[in-house]
N, C-alpha and C. Protein backbone atom coordinates (compact mmCIF):
# COMPACT_ATOMS: atom_id res chain seq x y z
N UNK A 1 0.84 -1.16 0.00
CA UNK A 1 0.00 0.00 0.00
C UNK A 1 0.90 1.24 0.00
N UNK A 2 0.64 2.20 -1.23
CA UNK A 2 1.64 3.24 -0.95
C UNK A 2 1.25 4.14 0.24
N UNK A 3 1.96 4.65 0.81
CA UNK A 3 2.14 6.08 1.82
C UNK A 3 3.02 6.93 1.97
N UNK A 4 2.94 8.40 2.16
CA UNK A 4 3.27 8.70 2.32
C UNK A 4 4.90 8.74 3.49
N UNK A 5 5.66 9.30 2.70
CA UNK A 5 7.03 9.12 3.19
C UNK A 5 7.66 9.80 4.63
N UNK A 6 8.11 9.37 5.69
CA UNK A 6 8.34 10.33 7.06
C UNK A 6 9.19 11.12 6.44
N UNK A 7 9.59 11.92 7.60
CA UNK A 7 11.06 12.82 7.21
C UNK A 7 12.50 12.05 7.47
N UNK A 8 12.71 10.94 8.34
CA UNK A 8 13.81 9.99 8.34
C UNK A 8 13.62 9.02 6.71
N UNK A 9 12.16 8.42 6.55
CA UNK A 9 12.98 8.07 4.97
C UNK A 9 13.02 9.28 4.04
N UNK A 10 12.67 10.59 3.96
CA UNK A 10 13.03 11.41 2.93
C UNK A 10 14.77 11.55 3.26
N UNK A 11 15.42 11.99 4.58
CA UNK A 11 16.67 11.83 4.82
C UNK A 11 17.94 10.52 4.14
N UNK A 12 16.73 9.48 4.42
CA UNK A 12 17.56 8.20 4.04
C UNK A 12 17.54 7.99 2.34
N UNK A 13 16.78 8.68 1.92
CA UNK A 13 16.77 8.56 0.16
C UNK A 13 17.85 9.88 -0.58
N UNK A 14 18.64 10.52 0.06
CA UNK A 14 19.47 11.92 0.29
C UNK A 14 20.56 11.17 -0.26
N UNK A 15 21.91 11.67 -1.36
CA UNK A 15 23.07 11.28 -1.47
C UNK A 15 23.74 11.29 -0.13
N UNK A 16 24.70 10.51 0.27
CA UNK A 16 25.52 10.35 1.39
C UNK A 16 26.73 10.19 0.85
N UNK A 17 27.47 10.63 1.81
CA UNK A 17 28.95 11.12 1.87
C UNK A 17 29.71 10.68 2.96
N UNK A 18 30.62 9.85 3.35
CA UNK A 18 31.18 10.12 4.46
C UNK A 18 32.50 10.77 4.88
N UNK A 19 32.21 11.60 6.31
CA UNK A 19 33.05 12.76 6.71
C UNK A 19 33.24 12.42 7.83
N UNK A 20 34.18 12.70 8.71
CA UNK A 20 34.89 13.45 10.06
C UNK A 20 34.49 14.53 10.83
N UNK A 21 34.03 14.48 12.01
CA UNK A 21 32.93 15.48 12.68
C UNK A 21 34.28 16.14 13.50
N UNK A 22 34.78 17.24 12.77
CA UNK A 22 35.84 18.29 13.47
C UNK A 22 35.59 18.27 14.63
N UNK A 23 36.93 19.40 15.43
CA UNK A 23 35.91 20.58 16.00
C UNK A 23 35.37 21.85 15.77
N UNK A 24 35.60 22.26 14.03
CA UNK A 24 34.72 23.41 13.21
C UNK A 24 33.38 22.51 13.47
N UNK A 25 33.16 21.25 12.71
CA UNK A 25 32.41 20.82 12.13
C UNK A 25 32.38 19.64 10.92
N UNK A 26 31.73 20.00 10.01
CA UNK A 26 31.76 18.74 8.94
C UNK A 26 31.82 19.70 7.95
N UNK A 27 33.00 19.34 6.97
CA UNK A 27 33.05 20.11 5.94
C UNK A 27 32.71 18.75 4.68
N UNK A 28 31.83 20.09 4.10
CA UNK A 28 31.30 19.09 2.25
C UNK A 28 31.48 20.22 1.42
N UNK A 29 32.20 20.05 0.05
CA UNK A 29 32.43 20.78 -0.75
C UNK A 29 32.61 22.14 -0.35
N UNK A 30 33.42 22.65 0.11
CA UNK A 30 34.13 23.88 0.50
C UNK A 30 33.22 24.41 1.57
N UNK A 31 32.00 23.68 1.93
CA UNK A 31 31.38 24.37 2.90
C UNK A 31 31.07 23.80 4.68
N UNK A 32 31.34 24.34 5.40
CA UNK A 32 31.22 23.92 6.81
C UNK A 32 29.98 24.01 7.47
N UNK A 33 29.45 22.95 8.15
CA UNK A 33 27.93 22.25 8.60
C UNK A 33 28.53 22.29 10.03
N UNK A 34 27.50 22.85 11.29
CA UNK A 34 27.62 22.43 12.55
C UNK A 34 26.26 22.89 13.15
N UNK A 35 26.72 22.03 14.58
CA UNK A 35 25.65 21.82 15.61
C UNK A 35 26.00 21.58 16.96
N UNK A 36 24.88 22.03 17.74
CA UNK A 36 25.53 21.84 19.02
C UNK A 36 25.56 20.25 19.18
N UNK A 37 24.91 19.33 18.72
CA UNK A 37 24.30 18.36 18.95
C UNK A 37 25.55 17.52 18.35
N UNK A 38 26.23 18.11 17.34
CA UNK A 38 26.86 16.86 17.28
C UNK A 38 28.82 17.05 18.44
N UNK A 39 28.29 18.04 19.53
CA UNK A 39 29.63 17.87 20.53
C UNK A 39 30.29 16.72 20.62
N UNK A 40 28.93 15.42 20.73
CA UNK A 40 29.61 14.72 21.22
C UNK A 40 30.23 13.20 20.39
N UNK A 41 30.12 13.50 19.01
CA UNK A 41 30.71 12.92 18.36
C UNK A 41 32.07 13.55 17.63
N UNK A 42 32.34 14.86 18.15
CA UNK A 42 33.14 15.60 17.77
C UNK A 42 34.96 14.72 17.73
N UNK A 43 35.46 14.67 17.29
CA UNK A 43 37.33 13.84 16.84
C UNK A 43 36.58 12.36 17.33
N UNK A 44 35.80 11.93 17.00
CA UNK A 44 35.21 10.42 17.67
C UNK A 44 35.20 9.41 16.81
N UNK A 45 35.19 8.10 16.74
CA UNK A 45 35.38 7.32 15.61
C UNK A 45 34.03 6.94 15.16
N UNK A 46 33.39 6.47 14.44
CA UNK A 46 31.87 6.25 14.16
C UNK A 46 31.63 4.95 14.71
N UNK A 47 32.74 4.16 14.41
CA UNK A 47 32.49 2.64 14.62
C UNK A 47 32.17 1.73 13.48
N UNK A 48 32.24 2.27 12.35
CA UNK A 48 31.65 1.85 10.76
C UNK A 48 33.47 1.62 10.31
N UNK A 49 33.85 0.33 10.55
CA UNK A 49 35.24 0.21 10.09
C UNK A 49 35.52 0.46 8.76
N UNK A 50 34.08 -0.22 7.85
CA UNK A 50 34.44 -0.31 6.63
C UNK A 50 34.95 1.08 5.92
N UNK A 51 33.99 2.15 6.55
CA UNK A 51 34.17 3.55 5.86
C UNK A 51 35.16 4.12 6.78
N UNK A 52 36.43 3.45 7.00
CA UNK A 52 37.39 3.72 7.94
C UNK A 52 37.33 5.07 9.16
N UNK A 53 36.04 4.85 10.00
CA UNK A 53 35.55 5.11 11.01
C UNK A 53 35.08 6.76 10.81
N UNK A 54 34.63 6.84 9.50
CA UNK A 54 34.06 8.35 9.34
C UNK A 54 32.47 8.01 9.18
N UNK A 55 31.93 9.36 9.67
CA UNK A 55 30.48 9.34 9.98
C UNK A 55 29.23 9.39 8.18
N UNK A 56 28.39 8.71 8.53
CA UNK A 56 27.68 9.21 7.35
C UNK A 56 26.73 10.38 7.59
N UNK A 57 27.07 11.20 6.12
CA UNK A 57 26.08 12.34 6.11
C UNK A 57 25.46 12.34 4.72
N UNK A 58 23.74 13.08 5.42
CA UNK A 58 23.73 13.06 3.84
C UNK A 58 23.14 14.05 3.45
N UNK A 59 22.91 14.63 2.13
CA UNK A 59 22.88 16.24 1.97
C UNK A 59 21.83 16.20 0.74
N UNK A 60 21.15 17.34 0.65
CA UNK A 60 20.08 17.84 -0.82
C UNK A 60 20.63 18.49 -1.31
N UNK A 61 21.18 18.27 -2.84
CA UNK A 61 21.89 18.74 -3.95
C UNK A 61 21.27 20.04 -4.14
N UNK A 62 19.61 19.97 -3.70
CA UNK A 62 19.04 21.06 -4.30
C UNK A 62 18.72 22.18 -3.19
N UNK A 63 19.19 22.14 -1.84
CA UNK A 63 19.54 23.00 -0.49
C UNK A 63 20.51 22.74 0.31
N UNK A 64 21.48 23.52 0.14
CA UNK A 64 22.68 23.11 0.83
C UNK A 64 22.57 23.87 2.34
N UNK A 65 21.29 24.42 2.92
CA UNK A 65 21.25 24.97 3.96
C UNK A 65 21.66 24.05 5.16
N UNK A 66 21.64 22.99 5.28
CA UNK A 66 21.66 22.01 6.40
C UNK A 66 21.97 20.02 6.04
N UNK A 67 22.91 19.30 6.36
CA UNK A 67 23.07 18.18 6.63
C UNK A 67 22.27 17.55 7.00
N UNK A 68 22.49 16.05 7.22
CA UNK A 68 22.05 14.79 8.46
C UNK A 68 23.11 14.43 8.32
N UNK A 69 23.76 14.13 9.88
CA UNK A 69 24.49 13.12 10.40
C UNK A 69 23.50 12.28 10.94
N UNK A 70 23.85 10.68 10.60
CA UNK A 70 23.83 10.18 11.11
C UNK A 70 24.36 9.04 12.43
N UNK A 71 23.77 9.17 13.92
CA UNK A 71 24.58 9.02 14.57
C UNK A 71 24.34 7.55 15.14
N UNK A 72 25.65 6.68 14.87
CA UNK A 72 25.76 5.22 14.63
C UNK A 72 25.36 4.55 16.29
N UNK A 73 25.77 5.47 17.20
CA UNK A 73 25.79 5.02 18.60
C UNK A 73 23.98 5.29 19.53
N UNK A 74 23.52 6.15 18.85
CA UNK A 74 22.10 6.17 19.50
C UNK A 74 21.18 6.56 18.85
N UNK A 75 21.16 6.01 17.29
CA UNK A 75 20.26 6.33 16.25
C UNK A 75 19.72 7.60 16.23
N UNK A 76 19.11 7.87 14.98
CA UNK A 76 18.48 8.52 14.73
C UNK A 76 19.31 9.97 13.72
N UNK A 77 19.09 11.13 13.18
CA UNK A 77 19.58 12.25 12.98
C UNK A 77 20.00 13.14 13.41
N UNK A 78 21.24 13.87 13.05
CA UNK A 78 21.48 15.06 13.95
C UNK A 78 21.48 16.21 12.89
N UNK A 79 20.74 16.94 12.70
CA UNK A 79 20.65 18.14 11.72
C UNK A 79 21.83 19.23 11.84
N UNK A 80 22.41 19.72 10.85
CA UNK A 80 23.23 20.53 11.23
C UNK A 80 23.31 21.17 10.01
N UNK A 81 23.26 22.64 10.37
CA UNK A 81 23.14 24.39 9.67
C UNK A 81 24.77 24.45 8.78
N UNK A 82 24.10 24.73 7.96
CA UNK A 82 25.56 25.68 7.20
C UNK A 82 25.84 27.05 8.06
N UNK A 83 27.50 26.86 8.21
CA UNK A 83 27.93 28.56 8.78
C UNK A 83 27.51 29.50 8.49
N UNK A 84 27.58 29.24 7.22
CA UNK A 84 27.36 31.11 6.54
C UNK A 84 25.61 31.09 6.14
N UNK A 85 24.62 30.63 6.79
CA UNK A 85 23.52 30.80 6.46
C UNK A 85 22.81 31.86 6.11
N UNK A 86 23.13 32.69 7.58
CA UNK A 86 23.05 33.99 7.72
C UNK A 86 23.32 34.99 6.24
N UNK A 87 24.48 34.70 5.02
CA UNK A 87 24.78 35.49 4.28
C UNK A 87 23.78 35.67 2.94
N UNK A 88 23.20 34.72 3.18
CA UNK A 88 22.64 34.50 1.70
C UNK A 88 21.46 34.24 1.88
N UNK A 89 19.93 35.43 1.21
CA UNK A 89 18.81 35.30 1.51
C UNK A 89 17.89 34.62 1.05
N UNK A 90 17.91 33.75 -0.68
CA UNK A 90 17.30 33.12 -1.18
C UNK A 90 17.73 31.79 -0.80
N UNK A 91 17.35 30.48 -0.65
CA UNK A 91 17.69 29.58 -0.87
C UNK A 91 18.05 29.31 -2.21
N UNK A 92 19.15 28.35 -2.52
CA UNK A 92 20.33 27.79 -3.44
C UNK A 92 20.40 26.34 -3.43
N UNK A 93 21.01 25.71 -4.28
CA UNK A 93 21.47 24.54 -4.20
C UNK A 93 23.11 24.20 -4.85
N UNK A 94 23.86 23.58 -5.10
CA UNK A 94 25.22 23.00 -5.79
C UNK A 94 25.10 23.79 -6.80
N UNK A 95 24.08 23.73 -7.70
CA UNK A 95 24.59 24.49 -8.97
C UNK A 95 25.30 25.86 -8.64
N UNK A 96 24.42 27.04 -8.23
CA UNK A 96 24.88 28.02 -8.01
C UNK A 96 26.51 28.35 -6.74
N UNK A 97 26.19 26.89 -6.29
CA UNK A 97 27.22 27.29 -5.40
C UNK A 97 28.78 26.79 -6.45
N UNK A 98 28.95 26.08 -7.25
CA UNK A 98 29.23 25.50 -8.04
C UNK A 98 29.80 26.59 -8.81
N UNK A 99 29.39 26.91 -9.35
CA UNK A 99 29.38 28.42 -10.25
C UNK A 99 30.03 29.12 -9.65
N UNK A 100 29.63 30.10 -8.63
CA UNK A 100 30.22 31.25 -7.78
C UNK A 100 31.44 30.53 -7.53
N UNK A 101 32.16 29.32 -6.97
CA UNK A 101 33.46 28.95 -6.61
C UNK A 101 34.00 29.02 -8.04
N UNK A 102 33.47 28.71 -9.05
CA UNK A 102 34.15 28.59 -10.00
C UNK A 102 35.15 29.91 -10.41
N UNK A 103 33.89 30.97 -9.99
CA UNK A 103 35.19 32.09 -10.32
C UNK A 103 35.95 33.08 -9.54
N UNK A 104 35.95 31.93 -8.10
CA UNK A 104 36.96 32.45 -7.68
C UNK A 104 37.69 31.49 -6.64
N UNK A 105 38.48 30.18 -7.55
CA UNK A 105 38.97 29.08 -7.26
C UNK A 105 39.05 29.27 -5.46
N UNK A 106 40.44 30.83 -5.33
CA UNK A 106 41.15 30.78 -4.20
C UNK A 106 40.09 31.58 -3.15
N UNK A 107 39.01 31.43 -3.08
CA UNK A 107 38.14 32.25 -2.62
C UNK A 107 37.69 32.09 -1.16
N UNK A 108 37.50 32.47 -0.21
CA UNK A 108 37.15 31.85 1.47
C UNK A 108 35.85 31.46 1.21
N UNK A 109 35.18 30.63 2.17
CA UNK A 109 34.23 30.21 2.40
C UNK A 109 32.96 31.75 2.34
N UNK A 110 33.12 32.45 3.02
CA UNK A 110 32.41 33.56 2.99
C UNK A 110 32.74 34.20 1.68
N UNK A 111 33.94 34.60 1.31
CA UNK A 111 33.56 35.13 -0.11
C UNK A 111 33.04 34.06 -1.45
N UNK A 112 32.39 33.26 -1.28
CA UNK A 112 31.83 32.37 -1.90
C UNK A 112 30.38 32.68 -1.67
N UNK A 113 29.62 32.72 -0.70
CA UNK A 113 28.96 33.05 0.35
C UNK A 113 28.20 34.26 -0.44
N UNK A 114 29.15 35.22 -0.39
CA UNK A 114 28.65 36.50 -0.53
C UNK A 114 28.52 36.58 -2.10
N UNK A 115 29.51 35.79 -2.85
CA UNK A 115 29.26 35.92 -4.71
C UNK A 115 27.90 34.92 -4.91
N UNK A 116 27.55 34.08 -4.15
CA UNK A 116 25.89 33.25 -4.44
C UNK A 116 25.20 34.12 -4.21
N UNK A 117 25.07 35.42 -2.87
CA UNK A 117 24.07 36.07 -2.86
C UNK A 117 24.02 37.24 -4.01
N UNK A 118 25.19 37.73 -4.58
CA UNK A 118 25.23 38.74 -5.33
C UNK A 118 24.68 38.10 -6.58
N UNK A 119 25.00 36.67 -6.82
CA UNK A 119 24.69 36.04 -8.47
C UNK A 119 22.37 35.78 -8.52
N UNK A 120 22.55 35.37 -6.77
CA UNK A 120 20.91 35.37 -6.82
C UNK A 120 20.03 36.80 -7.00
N UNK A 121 21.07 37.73 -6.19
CA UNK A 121 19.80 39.06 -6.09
C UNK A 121 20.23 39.73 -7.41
N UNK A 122 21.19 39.45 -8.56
CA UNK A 122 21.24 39.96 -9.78
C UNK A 122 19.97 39.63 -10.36
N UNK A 123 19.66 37.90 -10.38
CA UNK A 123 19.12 37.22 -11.21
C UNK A 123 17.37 37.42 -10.79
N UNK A 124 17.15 37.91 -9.34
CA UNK A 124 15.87 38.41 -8.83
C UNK A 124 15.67 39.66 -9.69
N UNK A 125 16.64 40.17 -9.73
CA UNK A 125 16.56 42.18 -10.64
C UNK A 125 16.32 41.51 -12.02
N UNK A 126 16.54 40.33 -12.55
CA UNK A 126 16.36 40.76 -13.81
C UNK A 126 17.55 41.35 -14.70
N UNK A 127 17.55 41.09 -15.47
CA UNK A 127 18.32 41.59 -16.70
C UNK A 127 18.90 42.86 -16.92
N UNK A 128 19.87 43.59 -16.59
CA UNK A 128 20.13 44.82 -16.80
C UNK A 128 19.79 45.51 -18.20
N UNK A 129 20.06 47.31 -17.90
CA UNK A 129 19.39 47.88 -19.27
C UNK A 129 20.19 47.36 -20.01
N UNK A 130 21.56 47.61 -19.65
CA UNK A 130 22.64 47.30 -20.97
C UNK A 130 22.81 45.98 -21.82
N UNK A 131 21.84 44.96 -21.06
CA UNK A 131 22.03 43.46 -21.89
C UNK A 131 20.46 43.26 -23.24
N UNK A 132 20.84 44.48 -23.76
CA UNK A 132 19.66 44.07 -25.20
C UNK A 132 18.52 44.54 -25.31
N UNK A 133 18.48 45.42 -23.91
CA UNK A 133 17.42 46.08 -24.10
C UNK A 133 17.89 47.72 -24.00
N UNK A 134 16.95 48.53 -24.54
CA UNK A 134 17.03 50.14 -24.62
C UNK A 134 17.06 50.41 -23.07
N UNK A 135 18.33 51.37 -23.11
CA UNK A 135 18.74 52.28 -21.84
C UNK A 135 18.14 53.10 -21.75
N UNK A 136 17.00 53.44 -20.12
CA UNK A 136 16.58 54.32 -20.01
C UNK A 136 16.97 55.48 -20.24
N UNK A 137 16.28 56.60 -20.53
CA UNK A 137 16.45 58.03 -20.68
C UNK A 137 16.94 58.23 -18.95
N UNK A 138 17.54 59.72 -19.00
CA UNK A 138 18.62 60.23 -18.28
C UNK A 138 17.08 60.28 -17.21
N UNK A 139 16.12 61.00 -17.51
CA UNK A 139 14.83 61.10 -17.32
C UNK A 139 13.81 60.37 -16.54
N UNK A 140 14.03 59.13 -17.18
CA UNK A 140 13.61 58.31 -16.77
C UNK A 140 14.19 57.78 -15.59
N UNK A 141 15.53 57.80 -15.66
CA UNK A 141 16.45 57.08 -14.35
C UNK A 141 15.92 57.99 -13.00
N UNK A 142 16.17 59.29 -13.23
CA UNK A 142 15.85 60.33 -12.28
C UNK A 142 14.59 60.09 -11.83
N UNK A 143 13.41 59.58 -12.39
CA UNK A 143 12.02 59.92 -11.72
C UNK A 143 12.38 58.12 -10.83
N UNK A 144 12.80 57.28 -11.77
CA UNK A 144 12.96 56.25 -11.16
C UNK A 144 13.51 56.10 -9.44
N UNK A 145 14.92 57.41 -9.40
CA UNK A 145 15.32 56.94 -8.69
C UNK A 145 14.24 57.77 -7.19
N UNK A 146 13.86 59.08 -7.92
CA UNK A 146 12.91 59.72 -6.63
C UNK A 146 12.39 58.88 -6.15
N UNK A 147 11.23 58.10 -7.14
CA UNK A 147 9.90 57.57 -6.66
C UNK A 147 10.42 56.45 -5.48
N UNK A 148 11.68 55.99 -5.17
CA UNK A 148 11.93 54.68 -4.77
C UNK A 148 12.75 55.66 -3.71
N UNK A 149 12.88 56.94 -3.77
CA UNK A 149 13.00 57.50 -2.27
C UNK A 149 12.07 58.31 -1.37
N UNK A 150 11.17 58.61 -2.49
CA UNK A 150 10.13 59.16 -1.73
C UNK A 150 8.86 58.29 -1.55
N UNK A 151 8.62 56.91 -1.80
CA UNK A 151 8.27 55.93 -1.56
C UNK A 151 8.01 55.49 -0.16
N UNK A 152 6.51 55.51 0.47
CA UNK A 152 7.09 55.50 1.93
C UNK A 152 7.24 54.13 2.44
N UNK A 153 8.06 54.04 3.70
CA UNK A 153 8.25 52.63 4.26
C UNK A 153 7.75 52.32 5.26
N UNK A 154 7.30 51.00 5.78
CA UNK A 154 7.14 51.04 6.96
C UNK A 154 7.82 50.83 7.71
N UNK A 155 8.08 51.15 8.82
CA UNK A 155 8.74 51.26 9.79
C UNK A 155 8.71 50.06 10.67
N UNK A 156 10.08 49.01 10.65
CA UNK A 156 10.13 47.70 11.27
C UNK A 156 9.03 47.50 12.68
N UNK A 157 9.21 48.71 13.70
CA UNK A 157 8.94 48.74 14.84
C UNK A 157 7.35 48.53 15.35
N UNK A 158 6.97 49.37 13.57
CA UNK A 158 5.41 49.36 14.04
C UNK A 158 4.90 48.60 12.55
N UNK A 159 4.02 47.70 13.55
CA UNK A 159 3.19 46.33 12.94
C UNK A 159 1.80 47.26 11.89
N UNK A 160 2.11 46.77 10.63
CA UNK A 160 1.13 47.26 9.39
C UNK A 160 -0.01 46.50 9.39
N UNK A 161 -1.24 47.22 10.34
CA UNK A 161 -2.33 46.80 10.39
C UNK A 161 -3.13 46.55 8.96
N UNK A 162 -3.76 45.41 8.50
CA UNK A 162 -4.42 44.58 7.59
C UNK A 162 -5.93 45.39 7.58
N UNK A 163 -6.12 45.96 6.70
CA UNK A 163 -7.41 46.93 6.53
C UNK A 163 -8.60 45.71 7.01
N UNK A 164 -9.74 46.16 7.65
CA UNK A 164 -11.22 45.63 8.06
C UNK A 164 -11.60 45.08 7.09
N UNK A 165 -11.86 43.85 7.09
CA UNK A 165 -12.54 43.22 6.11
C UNK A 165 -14.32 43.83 6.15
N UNK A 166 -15.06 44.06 5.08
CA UNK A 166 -16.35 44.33 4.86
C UNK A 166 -17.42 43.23 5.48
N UNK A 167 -18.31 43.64 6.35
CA UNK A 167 -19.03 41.89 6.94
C UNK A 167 -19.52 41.45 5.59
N UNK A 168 -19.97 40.34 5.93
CA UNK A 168 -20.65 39.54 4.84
C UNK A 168 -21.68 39.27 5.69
N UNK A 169 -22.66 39.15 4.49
CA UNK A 169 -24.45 39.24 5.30
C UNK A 169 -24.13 37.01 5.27
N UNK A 170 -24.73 36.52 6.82
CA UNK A 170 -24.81 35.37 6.76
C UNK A 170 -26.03 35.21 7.28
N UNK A 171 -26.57 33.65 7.11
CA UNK A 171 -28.01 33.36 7.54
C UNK A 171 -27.59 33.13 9.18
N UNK A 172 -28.60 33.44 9.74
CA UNK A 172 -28.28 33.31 11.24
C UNK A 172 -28.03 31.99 11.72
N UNK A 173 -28.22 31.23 11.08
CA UNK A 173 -28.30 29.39 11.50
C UNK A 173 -26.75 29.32 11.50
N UNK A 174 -26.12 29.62 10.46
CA UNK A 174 -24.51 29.06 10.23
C UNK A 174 -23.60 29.60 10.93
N UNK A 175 -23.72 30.89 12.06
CA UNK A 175 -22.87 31.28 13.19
C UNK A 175 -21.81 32.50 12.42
N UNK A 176 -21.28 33.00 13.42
CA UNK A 176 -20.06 34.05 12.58
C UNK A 176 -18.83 33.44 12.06
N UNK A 177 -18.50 34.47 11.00
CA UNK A 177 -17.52 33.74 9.69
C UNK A 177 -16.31 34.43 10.60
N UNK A 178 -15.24 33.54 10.93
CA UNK A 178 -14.12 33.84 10.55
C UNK A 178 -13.60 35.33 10.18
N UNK A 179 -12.74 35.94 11.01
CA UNK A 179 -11.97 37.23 10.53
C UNK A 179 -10.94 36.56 9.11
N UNK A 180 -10.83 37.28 8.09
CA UNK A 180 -10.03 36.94 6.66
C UNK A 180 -9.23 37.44 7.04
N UNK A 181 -7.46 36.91 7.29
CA UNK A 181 -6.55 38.44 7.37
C UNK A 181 -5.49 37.71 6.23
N UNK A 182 -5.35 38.73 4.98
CA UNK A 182 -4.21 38.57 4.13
C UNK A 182 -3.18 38.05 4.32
N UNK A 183 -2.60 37.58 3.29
CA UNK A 183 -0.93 37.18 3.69
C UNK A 183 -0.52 38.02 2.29
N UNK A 184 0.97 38.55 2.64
CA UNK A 184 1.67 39.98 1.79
C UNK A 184 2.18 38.13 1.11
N UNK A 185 3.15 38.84 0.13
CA UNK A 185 4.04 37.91 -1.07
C UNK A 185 5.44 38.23 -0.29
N UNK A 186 5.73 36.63 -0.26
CA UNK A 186 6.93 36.22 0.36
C UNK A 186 8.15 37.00 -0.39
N UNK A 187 9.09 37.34 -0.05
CA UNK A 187 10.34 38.25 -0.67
C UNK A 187 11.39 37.64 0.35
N UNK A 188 12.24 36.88 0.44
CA UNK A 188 13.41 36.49 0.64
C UNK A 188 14.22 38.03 1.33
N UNK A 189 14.57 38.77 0.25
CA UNK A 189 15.61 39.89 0.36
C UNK A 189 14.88 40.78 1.33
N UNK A 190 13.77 40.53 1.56
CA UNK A 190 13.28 42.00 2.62
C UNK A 190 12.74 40.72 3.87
N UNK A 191 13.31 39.86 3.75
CA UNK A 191 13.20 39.02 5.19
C UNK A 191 14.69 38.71 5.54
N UNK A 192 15.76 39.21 5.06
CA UNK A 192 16.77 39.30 5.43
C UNK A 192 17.45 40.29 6.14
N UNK A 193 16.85 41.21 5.08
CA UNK A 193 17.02 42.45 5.76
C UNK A 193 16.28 42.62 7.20
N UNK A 194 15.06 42.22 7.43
CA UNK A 194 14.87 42.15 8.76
C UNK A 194 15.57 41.54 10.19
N UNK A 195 15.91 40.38 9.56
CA UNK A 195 16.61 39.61 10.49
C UNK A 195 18.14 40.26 11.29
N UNK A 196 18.97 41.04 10.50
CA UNK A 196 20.27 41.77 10.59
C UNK A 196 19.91 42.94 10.54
């Protein structure tokens, strides 16, 4: 009978790798994974001779935000965060990270970091004027750039009340409806900006 899949077999169907639980952490492809959770497997042997006593992990090609270790001595998963999470506001996967190292072989972990977020929030903007399409007038740039300063904002501190919904006429038998309250469109880059 098919059913639906838990989150330990979606983990267990994940490419796996096996690594060495530092004391940074677990490094996979130029990038470093930790947790408090895995202290205590930290310089420890797994006990898996065959994979000459390194731990299995296993990772989504298509979110490199976070690992599974798996831990051989008291089952189950230990989740663990990429370092530089914090730098980069869209979610990514290998390709792009892939790319950005590419062009800049000798590059730190963070400046890698920071060229995925610059290659994603290019590719959120869209196409610049200069790639094939007509360059705005001098004119145009100028009203452009007012309107996006005199544009008002709201202000983090104070919460942007959701206008009154209009009642709706109901038959008295079926009881009162539910308050409707909107949800805005998710934006990555202005939920980052909040966070820092």
């Amino acid at each position: 009978m098919p059913v639906a899949l838990s989150a330990d077999d979606y983990v267990e169907l994940l490419p796996a790798t096996w690594r060495a639980v530092n004391a940074y952490g677990i490094k996979i492809r130029h990038r470093t994974y930790d947790a408090e959770d895995l202290n205590p497997l930290r310089r420890q042997r797994s006990g898996v001779t065959e994979q000459k006593d390194l731990w299995e992990v296993h990772y989504d090609p298509y979110d490199v935000s976070r690992v599974w270790v798996r831990d051989h001595h008291h089952g189950g998963w230990i989740t663990a965060f990429w370092k530089h999470l914090h730098r980069v506001a869209a979610p990514f996967g290998e390709l792009a990270w892939d790319h950005a190292r590419r062009g800049m072989p000798d590059g730190s972990e963070a400046e890698i970091a920071d060229a995925v977020d610059a290659l994603l929030t290019r590719a959120n903007r869209g196409p610049e004027a200069g790639a094939g399409l007509a360059r705005p007038s001098r004119r145009d740039r100028r009203v452009t750039a007012r309107t996006r300063a005199t544009a008002p904002q709201p202000s983090p501190s104070q919460p942007v009340e959701p206008p009154e919904p209009e009642p709706i006429e109901t038959d008295e038998d079926a009881g009162p409806i539910a308050k409707v309250i909107p949800l805005g469109v998710f934006d990555p880059y202005q939920e980052a900006k909040k966070r820092w």
